[in-house]
Protein backbone atom coordinates (compact mmCIF):
# COMPACT_ATOMS: atom_id res chain seq x y z
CA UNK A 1 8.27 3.85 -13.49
CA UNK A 2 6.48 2.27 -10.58
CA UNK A 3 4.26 3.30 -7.76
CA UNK A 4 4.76 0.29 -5.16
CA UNK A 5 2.06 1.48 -2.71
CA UNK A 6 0.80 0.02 0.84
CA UNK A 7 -2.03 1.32 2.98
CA UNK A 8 -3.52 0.90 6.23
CA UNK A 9 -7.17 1.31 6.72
CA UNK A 10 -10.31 0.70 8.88
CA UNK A 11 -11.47 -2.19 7.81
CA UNK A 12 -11.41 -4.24 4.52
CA UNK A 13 -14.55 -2.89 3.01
CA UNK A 14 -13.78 -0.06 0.80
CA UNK A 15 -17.09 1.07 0.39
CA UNK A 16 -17.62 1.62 4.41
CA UNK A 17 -13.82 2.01 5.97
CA UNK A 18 -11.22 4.07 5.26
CA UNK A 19 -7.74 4.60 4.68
CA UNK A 20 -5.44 5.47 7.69
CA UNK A 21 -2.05 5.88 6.16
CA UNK A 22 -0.61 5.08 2.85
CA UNK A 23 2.97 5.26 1.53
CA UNK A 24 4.06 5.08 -2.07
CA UNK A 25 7.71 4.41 -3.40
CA UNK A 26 8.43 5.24 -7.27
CA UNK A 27 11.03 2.55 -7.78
CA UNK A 28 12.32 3.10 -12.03
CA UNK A 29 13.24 -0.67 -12.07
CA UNK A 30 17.12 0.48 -10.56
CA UNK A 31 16.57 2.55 -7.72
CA UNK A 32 14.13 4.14 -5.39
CA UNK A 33 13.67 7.58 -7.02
CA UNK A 34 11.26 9.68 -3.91
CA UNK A 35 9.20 8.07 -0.83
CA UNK A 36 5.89 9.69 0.33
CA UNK A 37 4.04 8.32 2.63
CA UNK A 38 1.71 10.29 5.54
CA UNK A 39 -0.84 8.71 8.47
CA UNK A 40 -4.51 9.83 7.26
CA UNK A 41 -7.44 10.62 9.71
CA UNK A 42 -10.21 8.63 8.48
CA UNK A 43 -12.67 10.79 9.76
CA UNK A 44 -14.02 7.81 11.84
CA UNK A 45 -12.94 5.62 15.07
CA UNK A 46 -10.39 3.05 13.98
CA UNK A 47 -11.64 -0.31 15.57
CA UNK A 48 -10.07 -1.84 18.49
CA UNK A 49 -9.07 -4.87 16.06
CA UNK A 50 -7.49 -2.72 13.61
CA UNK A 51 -5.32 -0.91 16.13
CA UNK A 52 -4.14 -4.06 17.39
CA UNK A 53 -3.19 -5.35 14.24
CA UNK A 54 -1.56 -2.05 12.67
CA UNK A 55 -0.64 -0.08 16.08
CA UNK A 56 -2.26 2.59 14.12
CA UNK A 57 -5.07 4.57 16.71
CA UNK A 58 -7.29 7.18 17.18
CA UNK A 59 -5.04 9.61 18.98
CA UNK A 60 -2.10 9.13 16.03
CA UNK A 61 -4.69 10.21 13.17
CA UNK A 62 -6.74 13.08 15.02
CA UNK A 63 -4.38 15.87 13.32
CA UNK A 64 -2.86 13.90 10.90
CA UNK A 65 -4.16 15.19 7.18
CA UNK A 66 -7.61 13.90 5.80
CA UNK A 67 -7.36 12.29 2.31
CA UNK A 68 -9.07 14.90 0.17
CA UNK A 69 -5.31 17.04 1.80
CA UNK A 70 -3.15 14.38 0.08
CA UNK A 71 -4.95 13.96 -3.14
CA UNK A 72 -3.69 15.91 -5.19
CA UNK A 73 0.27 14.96 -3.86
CA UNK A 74 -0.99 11.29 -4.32
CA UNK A 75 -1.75 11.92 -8.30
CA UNK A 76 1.26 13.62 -8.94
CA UNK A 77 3.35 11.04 -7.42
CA UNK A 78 1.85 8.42 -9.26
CA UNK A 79 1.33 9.89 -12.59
CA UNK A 80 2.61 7.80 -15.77
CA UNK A 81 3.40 5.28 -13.03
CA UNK A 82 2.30 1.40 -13.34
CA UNK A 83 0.58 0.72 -9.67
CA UNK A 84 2.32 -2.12 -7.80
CA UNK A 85 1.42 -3.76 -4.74
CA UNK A 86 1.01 -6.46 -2.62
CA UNK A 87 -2.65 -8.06 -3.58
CA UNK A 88 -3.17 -4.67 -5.51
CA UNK A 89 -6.28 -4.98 -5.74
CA UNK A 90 -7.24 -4.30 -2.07
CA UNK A 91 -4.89 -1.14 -2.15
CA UNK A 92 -6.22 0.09 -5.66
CA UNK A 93 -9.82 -0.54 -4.35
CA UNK A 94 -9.66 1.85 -1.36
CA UNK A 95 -7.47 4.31 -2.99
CA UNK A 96 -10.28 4.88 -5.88
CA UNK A 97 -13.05 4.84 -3.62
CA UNK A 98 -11.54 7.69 -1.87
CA UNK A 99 -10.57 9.70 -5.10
CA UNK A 100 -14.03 8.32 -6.09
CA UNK A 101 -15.65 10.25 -2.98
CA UNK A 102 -14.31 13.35 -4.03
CA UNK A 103 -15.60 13.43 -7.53
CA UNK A 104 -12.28 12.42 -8.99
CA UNK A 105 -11.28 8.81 -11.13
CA UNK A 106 -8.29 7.63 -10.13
CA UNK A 107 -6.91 5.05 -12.88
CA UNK A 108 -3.14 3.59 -12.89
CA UNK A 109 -2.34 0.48 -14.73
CA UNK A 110 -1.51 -2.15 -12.00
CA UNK A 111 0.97 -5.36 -11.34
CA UNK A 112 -0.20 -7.41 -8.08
CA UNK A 113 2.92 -9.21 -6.80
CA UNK A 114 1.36 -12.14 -5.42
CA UNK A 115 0.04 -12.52 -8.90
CA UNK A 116 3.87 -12.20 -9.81
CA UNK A 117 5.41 -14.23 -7.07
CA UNK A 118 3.28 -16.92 -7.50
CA UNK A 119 4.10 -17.66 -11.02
CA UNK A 120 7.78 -16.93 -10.63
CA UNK A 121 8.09 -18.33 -6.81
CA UNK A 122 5.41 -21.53 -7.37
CA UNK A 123 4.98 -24.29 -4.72
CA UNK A 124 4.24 -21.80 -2.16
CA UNK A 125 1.84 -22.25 1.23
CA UNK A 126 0.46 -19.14 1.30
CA UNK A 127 1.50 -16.09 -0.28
CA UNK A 128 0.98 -13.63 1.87
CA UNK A 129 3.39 -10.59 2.44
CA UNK A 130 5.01 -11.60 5.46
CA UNK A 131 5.15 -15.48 4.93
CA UNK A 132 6.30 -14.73 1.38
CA UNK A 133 8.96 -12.89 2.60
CA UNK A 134 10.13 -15.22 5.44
CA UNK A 135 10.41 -18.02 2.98
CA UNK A 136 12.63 -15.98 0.67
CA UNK A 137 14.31 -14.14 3.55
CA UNK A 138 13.29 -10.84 2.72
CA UNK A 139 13.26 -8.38 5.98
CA UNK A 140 9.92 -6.54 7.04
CA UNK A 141 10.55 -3.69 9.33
CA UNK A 142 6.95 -2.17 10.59
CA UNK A 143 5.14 -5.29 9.53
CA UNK A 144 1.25 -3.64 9.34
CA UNK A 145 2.34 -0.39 8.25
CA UNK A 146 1.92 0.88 5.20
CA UNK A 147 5.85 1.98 4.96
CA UNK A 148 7.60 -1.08 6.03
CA UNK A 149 4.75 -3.20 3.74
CA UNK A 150 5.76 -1.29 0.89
CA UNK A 151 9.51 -1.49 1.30
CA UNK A 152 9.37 -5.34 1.38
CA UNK A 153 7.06 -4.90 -1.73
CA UNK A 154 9.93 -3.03 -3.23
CA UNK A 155 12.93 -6.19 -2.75
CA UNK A 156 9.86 -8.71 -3.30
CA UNK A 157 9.33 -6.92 -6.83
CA UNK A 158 13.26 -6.56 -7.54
CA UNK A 159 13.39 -10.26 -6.86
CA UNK A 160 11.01 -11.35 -9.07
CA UNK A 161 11.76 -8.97 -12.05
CA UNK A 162 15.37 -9.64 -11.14
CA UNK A 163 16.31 -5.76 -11.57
């Protein structure tokens, strides 16, 4: 089973920022099996820049849940799961720091598909989600959110492992 996860955050430091919404899709190499994803107040102003990238603000996360609300939903979903994304390490970085916050170590195996793509798909520009996917003609809906991101992860990774 796979966890193909996106998130959004406040920054790219996951020391200082924080995440601002996340969605996960357990894919079992045939079919999409469940979908979770949530917004998450970061307890702390999104930045101008951010917004403007993600179209994720202040006003959307006030009452949305904080992470330590989604934790435990976030292990569950995940468990005996191999975590997949789109430069995973980024993702797996601020996902652990925020289980790591709480007292909690968060470990998945994980399988970055630019990693992937690039030795299956080589020759390549740049490998970035969204140029990746215009040069193979995979659809992003929600480009800069973490649910679109993650559903082009999802036909990026059934493309490469040819599912």
């Amino acid at each position: 089973m796979y966890a193909i996860i996106d998130v959004e955050t406040t920054g790219v430091n996951a020391k200082s920022d924080r995440l601002t919404e996340i969605a996960i899709i357990i894919f079992d190499g045939e079919k999409i099996v469940k979908e979770y994803s949530s917004l998450i107040n970061p307890e702390r102003e999104i930045p101008y820049y951010i917004t403007r990238i993600t179209g994720i603000n202040n006003s959307m996360v006030n009452s949305a849940p904080k992470f330590y609300e989604l934790a435990k939903s976030i292990v569950e979903i995940t468990e005996g799961c191999t975590f997949v994304a789109h430069n995973a390490a980024f993702d797996y970085r601020f996902i652990r720091a925020e289980f790591e916050s709480l007292g909690y170590n968060y470990e998945r195996e994980t399988l970055d598909t630019i990693k992937l793509a690039r030795k299956s798909i080589p020759g390549l520009r740049s490998y970035s989600l969204g140029k990746l996917c215009d040069e193979i003609g995979i659809e992003i809906n929600n480009r800069h959110r973490a649910m679109g991101d993650a559903q082009a992860t999802v036909e990026l990774f059934k493309r490469i492992y040819q599912f």
